[in-house]
Protein backbone atom coordinates (compact mmCIF):
# COMPACT_ATOMS: atom_id res chain seq x y z
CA UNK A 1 -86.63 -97.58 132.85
CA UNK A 2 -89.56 -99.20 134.95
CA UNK A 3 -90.25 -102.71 134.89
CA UNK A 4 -93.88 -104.75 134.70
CA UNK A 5 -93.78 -104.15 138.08
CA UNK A 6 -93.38 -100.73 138.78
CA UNK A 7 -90.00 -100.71 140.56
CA UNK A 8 -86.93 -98.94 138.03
CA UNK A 9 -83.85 -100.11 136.82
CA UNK A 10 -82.88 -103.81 136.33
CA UNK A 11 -85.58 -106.83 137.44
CA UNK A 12 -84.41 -108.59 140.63
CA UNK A 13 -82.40 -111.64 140.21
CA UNK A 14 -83.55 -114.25 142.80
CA UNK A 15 -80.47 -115.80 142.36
CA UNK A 16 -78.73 -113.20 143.45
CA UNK A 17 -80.90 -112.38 145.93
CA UNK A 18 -80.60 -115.49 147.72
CA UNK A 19 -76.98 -115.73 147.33
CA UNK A 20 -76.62 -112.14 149.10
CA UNK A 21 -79.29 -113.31 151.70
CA UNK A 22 -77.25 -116.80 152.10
CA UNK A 23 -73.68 -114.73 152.42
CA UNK A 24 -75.02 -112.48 155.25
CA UNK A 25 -76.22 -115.57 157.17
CA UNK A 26 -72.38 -116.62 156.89
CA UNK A 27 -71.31 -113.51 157.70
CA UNK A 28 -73.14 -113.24 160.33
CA UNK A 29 -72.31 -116.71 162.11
CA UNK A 30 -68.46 -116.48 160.98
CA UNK A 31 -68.16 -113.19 162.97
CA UNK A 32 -70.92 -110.08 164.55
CA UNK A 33 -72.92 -107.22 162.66
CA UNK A 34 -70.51 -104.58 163.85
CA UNK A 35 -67.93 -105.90 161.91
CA UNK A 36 -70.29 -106.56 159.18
CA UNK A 37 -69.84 -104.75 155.51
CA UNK A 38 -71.81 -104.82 151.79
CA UNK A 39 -68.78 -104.74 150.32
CA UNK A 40 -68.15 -108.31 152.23
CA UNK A 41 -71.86 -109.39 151.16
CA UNK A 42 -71.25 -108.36 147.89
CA UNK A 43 -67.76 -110.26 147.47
CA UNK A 44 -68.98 -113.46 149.11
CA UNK A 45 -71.98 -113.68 147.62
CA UNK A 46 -70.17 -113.12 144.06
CA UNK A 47 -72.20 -110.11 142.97
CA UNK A 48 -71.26 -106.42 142.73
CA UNK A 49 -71.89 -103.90 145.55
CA UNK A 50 -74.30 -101.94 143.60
CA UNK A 51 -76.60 -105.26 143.42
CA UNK A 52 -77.11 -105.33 147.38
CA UNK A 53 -77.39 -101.44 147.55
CA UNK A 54 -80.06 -101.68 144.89
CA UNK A 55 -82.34 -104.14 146.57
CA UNK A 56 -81.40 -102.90 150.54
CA UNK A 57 -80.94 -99.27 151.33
CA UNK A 58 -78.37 -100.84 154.15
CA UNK A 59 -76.36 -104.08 155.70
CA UNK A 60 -79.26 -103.85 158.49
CA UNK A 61 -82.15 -104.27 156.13
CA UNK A 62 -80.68 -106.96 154.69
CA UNK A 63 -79.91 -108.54 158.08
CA UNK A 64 -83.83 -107.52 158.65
CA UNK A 65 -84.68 -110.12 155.37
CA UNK A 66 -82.59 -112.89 157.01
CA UNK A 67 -84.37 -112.68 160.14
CA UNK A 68 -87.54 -112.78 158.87
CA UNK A 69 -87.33 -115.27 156.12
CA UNK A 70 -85.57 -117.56 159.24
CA UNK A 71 -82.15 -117.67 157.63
CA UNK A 72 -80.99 -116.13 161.16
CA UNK A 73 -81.99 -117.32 163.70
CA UNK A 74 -83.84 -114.52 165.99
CA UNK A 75 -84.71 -116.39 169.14
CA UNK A 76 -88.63 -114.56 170.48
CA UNK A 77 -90.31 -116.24 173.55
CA UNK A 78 -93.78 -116.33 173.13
CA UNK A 79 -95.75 -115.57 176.54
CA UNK A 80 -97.27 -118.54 178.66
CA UNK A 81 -100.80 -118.71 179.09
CA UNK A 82 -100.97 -119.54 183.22
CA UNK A 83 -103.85 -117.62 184.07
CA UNK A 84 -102.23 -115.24 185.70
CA UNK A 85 -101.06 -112.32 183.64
CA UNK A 86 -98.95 -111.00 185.90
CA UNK A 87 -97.23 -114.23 186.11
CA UNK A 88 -97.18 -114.44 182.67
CA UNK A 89 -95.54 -111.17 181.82
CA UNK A 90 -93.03 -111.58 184.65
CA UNK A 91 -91.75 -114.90 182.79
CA UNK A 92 -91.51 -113.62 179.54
CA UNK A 93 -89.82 -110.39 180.20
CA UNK A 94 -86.94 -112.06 181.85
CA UNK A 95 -86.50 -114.74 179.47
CA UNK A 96 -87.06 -112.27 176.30
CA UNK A 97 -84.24 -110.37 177.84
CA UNK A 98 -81.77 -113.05 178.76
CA UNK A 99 -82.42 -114.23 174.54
CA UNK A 100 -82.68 -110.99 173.08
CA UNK A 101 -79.39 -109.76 175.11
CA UNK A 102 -77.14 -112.43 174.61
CA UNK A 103 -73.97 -111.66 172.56
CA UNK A 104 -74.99 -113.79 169.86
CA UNK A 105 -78.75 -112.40 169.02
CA UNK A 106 -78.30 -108.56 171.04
CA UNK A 107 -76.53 -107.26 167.39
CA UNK A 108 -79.08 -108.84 165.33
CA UNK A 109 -82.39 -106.66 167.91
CA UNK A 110 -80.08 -103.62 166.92
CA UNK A 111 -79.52 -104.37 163.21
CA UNK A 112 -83.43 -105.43 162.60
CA UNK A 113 -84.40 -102.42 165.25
CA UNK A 114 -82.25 -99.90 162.75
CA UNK A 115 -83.56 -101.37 159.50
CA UNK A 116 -87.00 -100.90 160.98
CA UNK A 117 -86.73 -96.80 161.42
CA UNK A 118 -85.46 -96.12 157.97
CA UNK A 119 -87.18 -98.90 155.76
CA UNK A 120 -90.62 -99.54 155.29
CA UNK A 121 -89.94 -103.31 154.17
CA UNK A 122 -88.07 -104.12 157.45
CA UNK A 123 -90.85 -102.09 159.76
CA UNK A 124 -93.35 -104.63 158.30
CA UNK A 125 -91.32 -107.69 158.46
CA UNK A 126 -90.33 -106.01 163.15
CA UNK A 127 -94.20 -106.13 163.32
CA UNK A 128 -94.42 -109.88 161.31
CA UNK A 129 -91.94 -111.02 163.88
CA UNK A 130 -93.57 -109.44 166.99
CA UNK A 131 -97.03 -110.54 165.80
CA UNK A 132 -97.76 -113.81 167.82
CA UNK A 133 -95.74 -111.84 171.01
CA UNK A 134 -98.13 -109.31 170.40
CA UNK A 135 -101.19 -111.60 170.69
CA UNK A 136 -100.27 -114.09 173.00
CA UNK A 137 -99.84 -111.24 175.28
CA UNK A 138 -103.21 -109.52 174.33
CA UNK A 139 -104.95 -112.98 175.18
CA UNK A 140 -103.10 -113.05 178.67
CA UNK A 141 -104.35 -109.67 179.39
CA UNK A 142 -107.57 -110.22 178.48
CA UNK A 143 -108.11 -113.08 179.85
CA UNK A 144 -107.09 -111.18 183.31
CA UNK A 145 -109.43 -108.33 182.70
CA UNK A 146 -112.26 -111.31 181.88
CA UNK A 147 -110.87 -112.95 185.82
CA UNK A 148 -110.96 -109.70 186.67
CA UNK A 149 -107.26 -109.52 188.00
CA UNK A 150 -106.74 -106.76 185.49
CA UNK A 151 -108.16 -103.63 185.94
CA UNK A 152 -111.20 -102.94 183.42
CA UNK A 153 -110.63 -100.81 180.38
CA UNK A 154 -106.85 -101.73 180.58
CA UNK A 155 -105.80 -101.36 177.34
CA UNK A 156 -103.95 -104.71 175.84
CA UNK A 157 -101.93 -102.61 173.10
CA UNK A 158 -100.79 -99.85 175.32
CA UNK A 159 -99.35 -102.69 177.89
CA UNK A 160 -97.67 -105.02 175.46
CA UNK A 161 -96.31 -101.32 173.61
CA UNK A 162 -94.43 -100.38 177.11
CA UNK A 163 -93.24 -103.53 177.70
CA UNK A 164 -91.67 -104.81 174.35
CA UNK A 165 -90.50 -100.99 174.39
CA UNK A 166 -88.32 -101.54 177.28
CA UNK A 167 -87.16 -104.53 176.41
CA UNK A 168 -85.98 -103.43 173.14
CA UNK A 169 -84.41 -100.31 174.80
CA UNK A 170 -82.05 -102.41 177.31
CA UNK A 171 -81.22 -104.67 174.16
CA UNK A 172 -80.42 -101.47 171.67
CA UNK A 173 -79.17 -98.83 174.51
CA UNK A 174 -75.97 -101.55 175.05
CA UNK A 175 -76.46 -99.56 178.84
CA UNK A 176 -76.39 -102.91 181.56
CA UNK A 177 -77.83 -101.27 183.90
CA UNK A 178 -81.11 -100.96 181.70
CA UNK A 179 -81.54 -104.84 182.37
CA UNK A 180 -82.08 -103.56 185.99
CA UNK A 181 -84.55 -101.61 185.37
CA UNK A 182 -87.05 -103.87 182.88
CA UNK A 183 -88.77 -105.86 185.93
CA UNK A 184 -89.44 -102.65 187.86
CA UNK A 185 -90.90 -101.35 184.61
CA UNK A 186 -93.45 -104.04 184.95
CA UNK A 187 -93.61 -103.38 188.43
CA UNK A 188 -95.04 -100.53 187.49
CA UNK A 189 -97.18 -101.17 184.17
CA UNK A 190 -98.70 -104.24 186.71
CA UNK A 191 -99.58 -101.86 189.22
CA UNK A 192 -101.50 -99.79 187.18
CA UNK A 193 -103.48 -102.60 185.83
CA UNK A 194 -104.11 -105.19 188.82
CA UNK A 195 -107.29 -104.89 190.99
């Protein structure tokens, strides 16, 4: 059957979803997303396994909701505006990692980051995240190009792409010696940009 809405089966219980949405957030502070389970959001939330699996395809798009609707706490540094974008990007890359790695928030990059490749919903809600990153790094890059310590016809996008790229790739890869190798990766997006 298909609701007023267009979506089959049953009409979603707010309720319920809050109380599944509430039960991962203790979940997820009471122990890590490895050891995570829907059968354990289901139980503590007081609903039945088939409720979760019909609103979330999986325990990682449902971690993806309490990220975004700030239930979990998902901690992004948003660039400084110095003046110098190289300055700029240097900073934030090196704090972004230190936050995005630590033990605590490195399970909820890979849980949102997995959500994100198999759910639409959870792609949407990566990019609402990433949004002011996104364009507080734009302005520092454009502002550079306006200076004209970035290279004209440097494209904003393409820059901010290769470096939240690599960032997420030391975070997801769990390989430590990626961490090594996101500064040189600027090294070598900045050279290809600075006058």
């Amino acid at each position: 059957m298909t609701s007023a809405t267009g979506q089959r089966g049953r009409p979603r219980s707010e309720a319920s979803r809050q109380a599944i949405l509430a039960a991962t957030r203790d979940l997820l502070l009471e122990g890590d997303y490895d050891a995570l389970t829907t059968a354990e959001i289901a139980k503590q939330a007081g609903v039945g396994r088939q409720t979760v699996y019909r609103w979330w395809g999986s325990k990682a798009a449902v971690v993806a909701d309490c990220v975004v609707e700030g239930l979990v706490a998902f901690p992004l540094e948003t660039p400084a505006a110095t003046g110098d974008p190289a300055v700029d990007l240097r900073v934030w890359l090196e704090l972004s990692h230190e936050r995005l790695a630590a033990p605590s928030t490195a399970p909820l990059v890979r849980a949102l980051t997995a959500a994100a490749t198999t759910d639409a919903q959870a792609t949407e809600r990566m990019a609402e995240l990433f949004a002011p990153v996104r364009e507080a790094m734009r302005s520092s890059l454009a502002a550079g190009i306006d200076a004209g310590s970035i290279r004209a016809g440097t494209h904003p996008d393409a820059v901010v792409d290769l470096l939240v790229g690599s960032l997420i790739y030391a975070v997801v890869s769990r390989d430590a010696s990626a961490r090594d190798r996101v500064q040189p990766a600027l090294d070598v997006v900045l050279a290809g940009i600075r006058l």
